[in-house]
C-alpha atoms as a PDB file:
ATOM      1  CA  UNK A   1      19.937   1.920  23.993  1.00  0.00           C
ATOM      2  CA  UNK A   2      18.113  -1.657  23.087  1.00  0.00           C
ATOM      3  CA  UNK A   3      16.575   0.351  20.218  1.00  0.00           C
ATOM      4  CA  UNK A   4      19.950   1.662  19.076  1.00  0.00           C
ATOM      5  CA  UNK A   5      20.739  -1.964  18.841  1.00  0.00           C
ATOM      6  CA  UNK A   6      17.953  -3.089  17.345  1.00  0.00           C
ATOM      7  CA  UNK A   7      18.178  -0.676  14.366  1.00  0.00           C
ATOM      8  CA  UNK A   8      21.528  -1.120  13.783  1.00  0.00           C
ATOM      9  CA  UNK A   9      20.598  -4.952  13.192  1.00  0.00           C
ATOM     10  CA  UNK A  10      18.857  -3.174  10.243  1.00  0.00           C
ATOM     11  CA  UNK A  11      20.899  -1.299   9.059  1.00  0.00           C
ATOM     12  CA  UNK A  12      24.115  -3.790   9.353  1.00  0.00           C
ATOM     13  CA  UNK A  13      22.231  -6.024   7.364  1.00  0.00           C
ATOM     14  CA  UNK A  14      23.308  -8.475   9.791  1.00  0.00           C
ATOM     15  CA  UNK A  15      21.640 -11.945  10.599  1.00  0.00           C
ATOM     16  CA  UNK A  16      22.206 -12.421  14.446  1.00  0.00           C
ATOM     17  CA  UNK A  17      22.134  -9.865  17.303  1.00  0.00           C
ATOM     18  CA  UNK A  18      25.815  -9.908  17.570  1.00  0.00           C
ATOM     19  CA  UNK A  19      25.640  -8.334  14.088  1.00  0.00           C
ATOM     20  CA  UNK A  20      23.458  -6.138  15.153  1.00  0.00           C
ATOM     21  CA  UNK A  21      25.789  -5.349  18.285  1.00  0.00           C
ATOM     22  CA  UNK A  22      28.960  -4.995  15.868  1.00  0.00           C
ATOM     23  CA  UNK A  23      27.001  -2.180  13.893  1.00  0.00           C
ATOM     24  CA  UNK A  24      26.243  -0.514  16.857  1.00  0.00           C
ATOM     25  CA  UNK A  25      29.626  -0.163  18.084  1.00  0.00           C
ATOM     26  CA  UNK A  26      30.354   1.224  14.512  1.00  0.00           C
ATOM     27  CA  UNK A  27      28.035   4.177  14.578  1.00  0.00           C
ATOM     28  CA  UNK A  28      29.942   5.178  17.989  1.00  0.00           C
ATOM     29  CA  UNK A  29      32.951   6.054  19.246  1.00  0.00           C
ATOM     30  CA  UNK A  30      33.766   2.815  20.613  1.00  0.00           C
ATOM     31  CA  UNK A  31      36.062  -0.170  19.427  1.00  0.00           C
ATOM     32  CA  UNK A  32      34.825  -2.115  16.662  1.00  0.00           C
ATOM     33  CA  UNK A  33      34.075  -5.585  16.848  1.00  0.00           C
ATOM     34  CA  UNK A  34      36.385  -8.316  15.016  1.00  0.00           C
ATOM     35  CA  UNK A  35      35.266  -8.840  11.874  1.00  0.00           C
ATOM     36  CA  UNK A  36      32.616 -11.239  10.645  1.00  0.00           C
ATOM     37  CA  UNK A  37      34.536 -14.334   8.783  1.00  0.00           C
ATOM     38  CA  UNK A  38      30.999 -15.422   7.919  1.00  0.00           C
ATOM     39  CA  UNK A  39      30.520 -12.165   5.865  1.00  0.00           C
ATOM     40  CA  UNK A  40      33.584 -12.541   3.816  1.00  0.00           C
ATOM     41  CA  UNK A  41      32.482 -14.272   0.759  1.00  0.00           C
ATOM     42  CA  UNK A  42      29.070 -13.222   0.646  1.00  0.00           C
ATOM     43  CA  UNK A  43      27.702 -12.573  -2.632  1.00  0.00           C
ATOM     44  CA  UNK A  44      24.974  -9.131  -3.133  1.00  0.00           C
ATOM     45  CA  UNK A  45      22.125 -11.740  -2.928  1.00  0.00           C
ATOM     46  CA  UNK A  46      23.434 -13.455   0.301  1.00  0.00           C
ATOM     47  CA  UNK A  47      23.733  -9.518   1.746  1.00  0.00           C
ATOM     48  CA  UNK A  48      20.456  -8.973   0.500  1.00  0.00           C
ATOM     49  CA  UNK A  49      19.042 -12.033   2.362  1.00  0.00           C
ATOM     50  CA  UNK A  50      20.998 -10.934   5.814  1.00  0.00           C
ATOM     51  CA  UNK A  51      19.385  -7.423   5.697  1.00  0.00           C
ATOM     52  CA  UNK A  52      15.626  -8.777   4.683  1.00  0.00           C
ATOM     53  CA  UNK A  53      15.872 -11.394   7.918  1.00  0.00           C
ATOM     54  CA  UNK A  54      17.119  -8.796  10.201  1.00  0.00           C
ATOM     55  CA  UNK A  55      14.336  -6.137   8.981  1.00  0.00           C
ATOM     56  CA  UNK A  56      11.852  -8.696   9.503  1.00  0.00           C
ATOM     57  CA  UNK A  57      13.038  -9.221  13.198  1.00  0.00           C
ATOM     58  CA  UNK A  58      13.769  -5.770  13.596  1.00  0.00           C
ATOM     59  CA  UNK A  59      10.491  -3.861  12.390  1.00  0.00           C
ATOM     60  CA  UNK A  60       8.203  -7.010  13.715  1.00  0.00           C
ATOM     61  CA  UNK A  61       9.414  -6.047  17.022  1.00  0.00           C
ATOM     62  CA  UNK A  62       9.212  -2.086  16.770  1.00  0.00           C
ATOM     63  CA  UNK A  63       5.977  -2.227  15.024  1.00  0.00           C
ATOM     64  CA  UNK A  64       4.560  -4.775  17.313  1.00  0.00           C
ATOM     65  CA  UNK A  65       3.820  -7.418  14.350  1.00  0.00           C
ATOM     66  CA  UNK A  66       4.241 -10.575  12.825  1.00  0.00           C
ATOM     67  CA  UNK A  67       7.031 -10.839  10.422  1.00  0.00           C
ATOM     68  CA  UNK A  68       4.562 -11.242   7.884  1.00  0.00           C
ATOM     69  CA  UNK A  69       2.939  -7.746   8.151  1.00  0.00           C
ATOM     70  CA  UNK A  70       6.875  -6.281   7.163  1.00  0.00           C
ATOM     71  CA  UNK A  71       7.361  -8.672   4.859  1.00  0.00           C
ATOM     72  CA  UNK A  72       6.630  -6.517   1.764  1.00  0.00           C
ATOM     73  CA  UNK A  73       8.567  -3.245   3.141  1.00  0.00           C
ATOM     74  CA  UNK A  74      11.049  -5.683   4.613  1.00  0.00           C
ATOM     75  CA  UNK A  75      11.588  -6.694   0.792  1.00  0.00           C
ATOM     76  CA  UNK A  76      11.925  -3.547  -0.840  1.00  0.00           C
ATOM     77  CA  UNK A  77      14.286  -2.018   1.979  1.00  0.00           C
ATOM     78  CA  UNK A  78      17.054  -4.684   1.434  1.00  0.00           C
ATOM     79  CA  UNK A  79      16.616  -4.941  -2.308  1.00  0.00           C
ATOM     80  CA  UNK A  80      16.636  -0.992  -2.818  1.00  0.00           C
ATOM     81  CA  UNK A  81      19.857  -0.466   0.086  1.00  0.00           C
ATOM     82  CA  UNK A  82      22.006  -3.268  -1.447  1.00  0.00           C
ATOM     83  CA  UNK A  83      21.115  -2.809  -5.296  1.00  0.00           C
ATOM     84  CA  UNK A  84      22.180   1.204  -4.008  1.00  0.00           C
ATOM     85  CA  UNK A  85      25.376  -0.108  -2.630  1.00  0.00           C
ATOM     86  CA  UNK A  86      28.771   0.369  -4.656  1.00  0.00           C
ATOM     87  CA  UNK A  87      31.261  -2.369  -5.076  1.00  0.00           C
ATOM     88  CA  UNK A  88      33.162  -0.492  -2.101  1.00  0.00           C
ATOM     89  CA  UNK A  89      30.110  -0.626  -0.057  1.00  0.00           C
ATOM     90  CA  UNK A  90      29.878  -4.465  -0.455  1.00  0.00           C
ATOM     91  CA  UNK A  91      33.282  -5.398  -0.545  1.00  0.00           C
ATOM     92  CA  UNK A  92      33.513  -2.769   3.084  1.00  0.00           C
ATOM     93  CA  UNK A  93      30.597  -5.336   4.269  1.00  0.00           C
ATOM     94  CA  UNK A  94      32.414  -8.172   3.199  1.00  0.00           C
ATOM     95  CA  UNK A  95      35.091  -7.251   5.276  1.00  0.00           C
ATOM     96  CA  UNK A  96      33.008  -6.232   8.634  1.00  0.00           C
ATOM     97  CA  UNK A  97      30.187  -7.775   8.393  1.00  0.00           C
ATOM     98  CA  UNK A  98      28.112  -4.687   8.836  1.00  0.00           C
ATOM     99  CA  UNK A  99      27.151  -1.794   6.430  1.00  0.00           C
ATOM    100  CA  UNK A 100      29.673   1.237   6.280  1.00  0.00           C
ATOM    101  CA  UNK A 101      28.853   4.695   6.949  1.00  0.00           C
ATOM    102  CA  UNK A 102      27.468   5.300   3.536  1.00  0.00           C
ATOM    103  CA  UNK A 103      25.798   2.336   3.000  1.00  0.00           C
ATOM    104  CA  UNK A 104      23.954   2.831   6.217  1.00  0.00           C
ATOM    105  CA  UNK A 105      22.681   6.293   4.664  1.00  0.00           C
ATOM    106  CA  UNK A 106      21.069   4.645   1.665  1.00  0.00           C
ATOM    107  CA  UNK A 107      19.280   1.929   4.377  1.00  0.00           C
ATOM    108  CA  UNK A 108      17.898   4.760   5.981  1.00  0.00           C
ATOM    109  CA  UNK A 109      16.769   6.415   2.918  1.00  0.00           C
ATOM    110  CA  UNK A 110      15.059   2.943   2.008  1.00  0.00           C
ATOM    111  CA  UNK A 111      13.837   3.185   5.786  1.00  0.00           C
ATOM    112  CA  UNK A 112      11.876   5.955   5.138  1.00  0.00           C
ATOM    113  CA  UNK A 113      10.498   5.260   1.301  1.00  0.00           C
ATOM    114  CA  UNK A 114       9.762   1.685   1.862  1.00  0.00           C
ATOM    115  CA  UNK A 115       7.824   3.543   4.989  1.00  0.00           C
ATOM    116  CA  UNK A 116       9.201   1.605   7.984  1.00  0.00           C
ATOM    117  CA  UNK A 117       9.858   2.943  11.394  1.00  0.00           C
ATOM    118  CA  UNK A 118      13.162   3.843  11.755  1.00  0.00           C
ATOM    119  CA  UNK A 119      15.084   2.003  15.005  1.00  0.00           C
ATOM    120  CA  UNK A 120      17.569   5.040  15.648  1.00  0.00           C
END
């Protein structure tokens, strides 16, 4: 279940494990969290920056690593799954504070080519 967690940090692009906890609770059938009033005004970049700090957390931890060793992969994953993201997808984070259904797809596609482990 910690691993669930953990990967949905990733994939919610979110900074904090509370983010990661609110992505979580997405991908099941539970209630979702409030939203994030931190997220709201976020511009792609600032997104971008969310996901690459909670890969590096995420995937040092999985991997067994220092941040540094993900840094590169860390890099291209958020790049690649917000650059993939439509203005729906970022506007849908903007309002959560975590990564919709679809844009979670495209951060597990960029999972697997920007060869990471995958946390779900």
């Amino acid at each position: 279940m910690m691993m669930r967690r953990l990967g949905a940090v990733v994939l919610a692009g979110g900074f904090s494990m509370l983010l990661g906890a609110s992505a979580y609770a997405a991908s099941s059938s539970t209630a979702l969290p409030p939203p994030d009033p931190t997220a709201k005004n976020l511009t792609p970049y600032m997104i971008q920056l969310r996901a690459f700090d909670a890969c590096l957390i995420t995937q040092s931890r999985l991997l067994n690593t220092t941040r540094e060793a993900v840094h590169t992969p860390c890099s291209c994953y958020a790049k690649g799954t917000v650059n993939a993201m439509s203005k729906d997808e970022i506007q849908a984070f903007r309002d959560t504070g975590y990564f919709n259904d679809t844009a979670r797809e495209k951060g597990l596609r960029f999972i697997d080519q920007c060869k990471l482990k995958r946390p779900i």
